[in-house]
Protein backbone atom coordinates (compact mmCIF):
# COMPACT_ATOMS: atom_id res chain seq x y z
CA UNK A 1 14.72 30.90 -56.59
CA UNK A 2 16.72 32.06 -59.41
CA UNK A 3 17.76 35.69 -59.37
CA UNK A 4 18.64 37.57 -62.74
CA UNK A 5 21.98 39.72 -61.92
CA UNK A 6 20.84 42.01 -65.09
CA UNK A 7 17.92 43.23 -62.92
CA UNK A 8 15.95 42.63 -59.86
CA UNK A 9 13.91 40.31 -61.07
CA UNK A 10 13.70 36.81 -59.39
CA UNK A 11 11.89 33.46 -60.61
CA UNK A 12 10.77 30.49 -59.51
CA UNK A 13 13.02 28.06 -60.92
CA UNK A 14 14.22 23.84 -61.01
CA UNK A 15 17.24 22.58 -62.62
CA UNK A 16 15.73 20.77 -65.74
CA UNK A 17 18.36 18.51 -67.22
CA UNK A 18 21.35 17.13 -66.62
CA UNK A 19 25.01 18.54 -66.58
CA UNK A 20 27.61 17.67 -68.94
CA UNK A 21 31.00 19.00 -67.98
CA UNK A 22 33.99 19.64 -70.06
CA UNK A 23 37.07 19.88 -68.48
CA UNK A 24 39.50 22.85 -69.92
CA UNK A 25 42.43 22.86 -67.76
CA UNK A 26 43.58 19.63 -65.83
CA UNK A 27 41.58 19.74 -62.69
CA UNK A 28 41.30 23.76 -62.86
CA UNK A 29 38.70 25.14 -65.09
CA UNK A 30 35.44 23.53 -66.25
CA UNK A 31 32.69 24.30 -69.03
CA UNK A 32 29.04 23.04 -68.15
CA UNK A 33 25.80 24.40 -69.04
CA UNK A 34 22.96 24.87 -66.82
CA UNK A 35 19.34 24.64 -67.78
CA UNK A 36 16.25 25.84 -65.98
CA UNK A 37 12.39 25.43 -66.14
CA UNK A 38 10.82 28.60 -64.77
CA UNK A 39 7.73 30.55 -64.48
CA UNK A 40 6.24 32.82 -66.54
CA UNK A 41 6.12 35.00 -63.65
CA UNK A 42 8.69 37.15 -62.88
CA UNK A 43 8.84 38.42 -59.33
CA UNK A 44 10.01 41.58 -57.44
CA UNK A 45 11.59 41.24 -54.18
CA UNK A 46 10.40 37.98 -52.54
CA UNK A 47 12.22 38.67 -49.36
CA UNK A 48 10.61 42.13 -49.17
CA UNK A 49 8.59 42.63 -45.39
CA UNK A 50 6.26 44.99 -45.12
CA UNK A 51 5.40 44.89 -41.18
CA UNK A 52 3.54 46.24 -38.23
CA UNK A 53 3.98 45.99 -34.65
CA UNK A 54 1.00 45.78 -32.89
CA UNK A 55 -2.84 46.77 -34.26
CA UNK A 56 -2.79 49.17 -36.64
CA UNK A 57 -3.09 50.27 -40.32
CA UNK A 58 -1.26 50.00 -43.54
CA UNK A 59 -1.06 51.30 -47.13
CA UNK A 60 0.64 48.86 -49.26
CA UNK A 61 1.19 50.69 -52.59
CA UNK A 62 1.76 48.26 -55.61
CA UNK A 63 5.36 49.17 -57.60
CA UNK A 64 5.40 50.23 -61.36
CA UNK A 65 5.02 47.50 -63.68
CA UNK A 66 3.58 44.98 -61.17
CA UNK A 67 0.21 43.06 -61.62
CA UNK A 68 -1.04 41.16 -58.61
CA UNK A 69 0.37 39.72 -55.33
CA UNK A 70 -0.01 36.67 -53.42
CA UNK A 71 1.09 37.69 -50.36
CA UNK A 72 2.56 35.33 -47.22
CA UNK A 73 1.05 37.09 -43.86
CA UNK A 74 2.77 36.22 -40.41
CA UNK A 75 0.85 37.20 -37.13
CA UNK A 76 2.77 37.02 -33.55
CA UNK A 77 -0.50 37.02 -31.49
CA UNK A 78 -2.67 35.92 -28.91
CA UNK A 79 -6.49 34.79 -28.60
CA UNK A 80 -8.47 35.89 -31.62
CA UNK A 81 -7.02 38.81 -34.49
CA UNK A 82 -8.62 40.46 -37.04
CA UNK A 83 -6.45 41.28 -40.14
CA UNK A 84 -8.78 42.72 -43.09
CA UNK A 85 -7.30 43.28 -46.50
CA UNK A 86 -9.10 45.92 -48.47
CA UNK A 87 -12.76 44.80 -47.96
CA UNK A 88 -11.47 40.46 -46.88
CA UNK A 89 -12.11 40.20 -43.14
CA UNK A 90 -10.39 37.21 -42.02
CA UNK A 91 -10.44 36.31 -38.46
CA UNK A 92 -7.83 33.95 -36.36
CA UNK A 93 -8.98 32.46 -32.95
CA UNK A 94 -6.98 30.80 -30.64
CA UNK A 95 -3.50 32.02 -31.42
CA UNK A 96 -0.95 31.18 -28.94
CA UNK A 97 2.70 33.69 -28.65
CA UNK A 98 5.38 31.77 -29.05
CA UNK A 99 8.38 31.09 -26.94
CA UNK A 100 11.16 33.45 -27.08
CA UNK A 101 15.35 33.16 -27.51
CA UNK A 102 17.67 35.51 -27.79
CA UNK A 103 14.35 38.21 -27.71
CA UNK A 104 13.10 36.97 -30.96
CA UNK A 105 9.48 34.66 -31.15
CA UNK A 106 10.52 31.34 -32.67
CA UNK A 107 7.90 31.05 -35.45
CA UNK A 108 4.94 32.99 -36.20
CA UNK A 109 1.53 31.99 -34.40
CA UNK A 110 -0.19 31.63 -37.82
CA UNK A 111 0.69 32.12 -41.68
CA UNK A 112 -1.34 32.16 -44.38
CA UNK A 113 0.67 31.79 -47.78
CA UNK A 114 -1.50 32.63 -50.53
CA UNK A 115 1.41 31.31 -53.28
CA UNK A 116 1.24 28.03 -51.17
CA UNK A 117 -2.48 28.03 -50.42
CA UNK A 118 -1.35 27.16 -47.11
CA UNK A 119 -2.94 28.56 -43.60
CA UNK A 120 -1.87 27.27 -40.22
CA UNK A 121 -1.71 28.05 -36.79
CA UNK A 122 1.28 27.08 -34.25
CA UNK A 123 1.09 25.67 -30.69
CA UNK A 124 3.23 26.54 -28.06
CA UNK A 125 5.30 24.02 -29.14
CA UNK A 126 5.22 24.74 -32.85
CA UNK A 127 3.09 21.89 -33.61
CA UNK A 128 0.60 23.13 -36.55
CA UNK A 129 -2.59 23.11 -37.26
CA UNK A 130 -4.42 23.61 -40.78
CA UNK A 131 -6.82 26.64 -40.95
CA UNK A 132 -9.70 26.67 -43.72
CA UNK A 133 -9.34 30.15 -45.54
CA UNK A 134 -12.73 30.62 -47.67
CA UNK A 135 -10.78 33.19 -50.21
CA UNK A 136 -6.89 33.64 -50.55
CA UNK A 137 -5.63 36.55 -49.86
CA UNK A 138 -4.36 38.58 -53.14
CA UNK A 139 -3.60 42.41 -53.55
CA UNK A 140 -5.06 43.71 -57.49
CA UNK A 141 -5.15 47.34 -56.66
CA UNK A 142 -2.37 49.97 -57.34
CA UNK A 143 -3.24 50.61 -53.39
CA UNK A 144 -4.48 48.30 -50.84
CA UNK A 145 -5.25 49.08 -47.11
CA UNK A 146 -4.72 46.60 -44.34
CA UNK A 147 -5.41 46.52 -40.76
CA UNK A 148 -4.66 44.60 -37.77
CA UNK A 149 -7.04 44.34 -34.58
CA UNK A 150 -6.91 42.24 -31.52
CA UNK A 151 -4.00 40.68 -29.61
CA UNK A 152 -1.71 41.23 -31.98
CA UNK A 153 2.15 41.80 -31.30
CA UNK A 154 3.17 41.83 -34.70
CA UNK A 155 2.12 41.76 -38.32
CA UNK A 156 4.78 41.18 -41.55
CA UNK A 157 3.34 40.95 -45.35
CA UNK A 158 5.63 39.43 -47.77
CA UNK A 159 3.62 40.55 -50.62
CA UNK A 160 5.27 39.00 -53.52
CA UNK A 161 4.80 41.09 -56.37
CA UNK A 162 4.93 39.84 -59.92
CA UNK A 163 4.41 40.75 -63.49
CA UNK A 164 5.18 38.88 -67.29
């Protein structure tokens, strides 16, 4: 992730070449260059949680300038949830709670990651296993509702917003 220290924006970034140094002072001060391939995109807050404890409802209200977001979901949960996004019903059986240390669950009973296209549940023992998600999860709208129902203990949304 590379982070712009003008503003808040944040991209998804590799190191793209290599790095020729020139050496200014004996063994004190270099020179180098650094250059980056990115994506277009240019992302808000990626470490931004939007969460719930428990069922319950949300408003997630999209910020100025943003155009879409692929959110990553984490449920803490047992047996079978229900989290719908706007009118997307999707529905998670079997979900195991974690163990505990220290009073915090050790990894989430499922994720789905929209960026990553990837949806798994976790075992007891934090072995996963793949889900099949019919339609990824995005929110379009300048205001999306969600809701949790179910055995859920907790709920956090990493939305991800971006814009060009």
């Amino acid at each position: 992730m590379l982070r712009d220290s003008y503003n808040s924006y944040e991209r998804l970034a590799v190191h793209s070449s290599k790095v020729s140094m020139e050496e200014l002072i004996s063994q004190r001060f270099l020179r180098f260059n650094l250059v980056f391939d990115c994506k277009p995109q240019k992302f808000f807050s990626r470490s931004a949680v939007i969460a719930l404890d428990g069922s319950g409802d949300l408003t997630i209200e999209q910020p100025a300038g943003a155009v879409s977001a692929a959110p990553r979901i984490e449920i803490i949960g047992s047996g079978t949830v229900d989290i719908t996004l706007d009118e997307q019903v999707l529905t998670i059986q079997g979900l195991i709670l974690p163990p505990i240390a220290d009073g915090v669950y050790q990894w989430p009973s499922a994720v789905i990651d929209s960026e990553a296209m990837l949806a798994c549940t976790y075992d007891a023992v934090g072995i996963r296993t793949n889900l099949d998600i019919l339609q990824w999860p995005r929110f379009w709208k300048p205001v999306s509702n969600v809701s949790a129902s179910g055995n859920v203990t907790s709920l956090k949304i990493y939305p991800r917003w971006w814009s060009i």
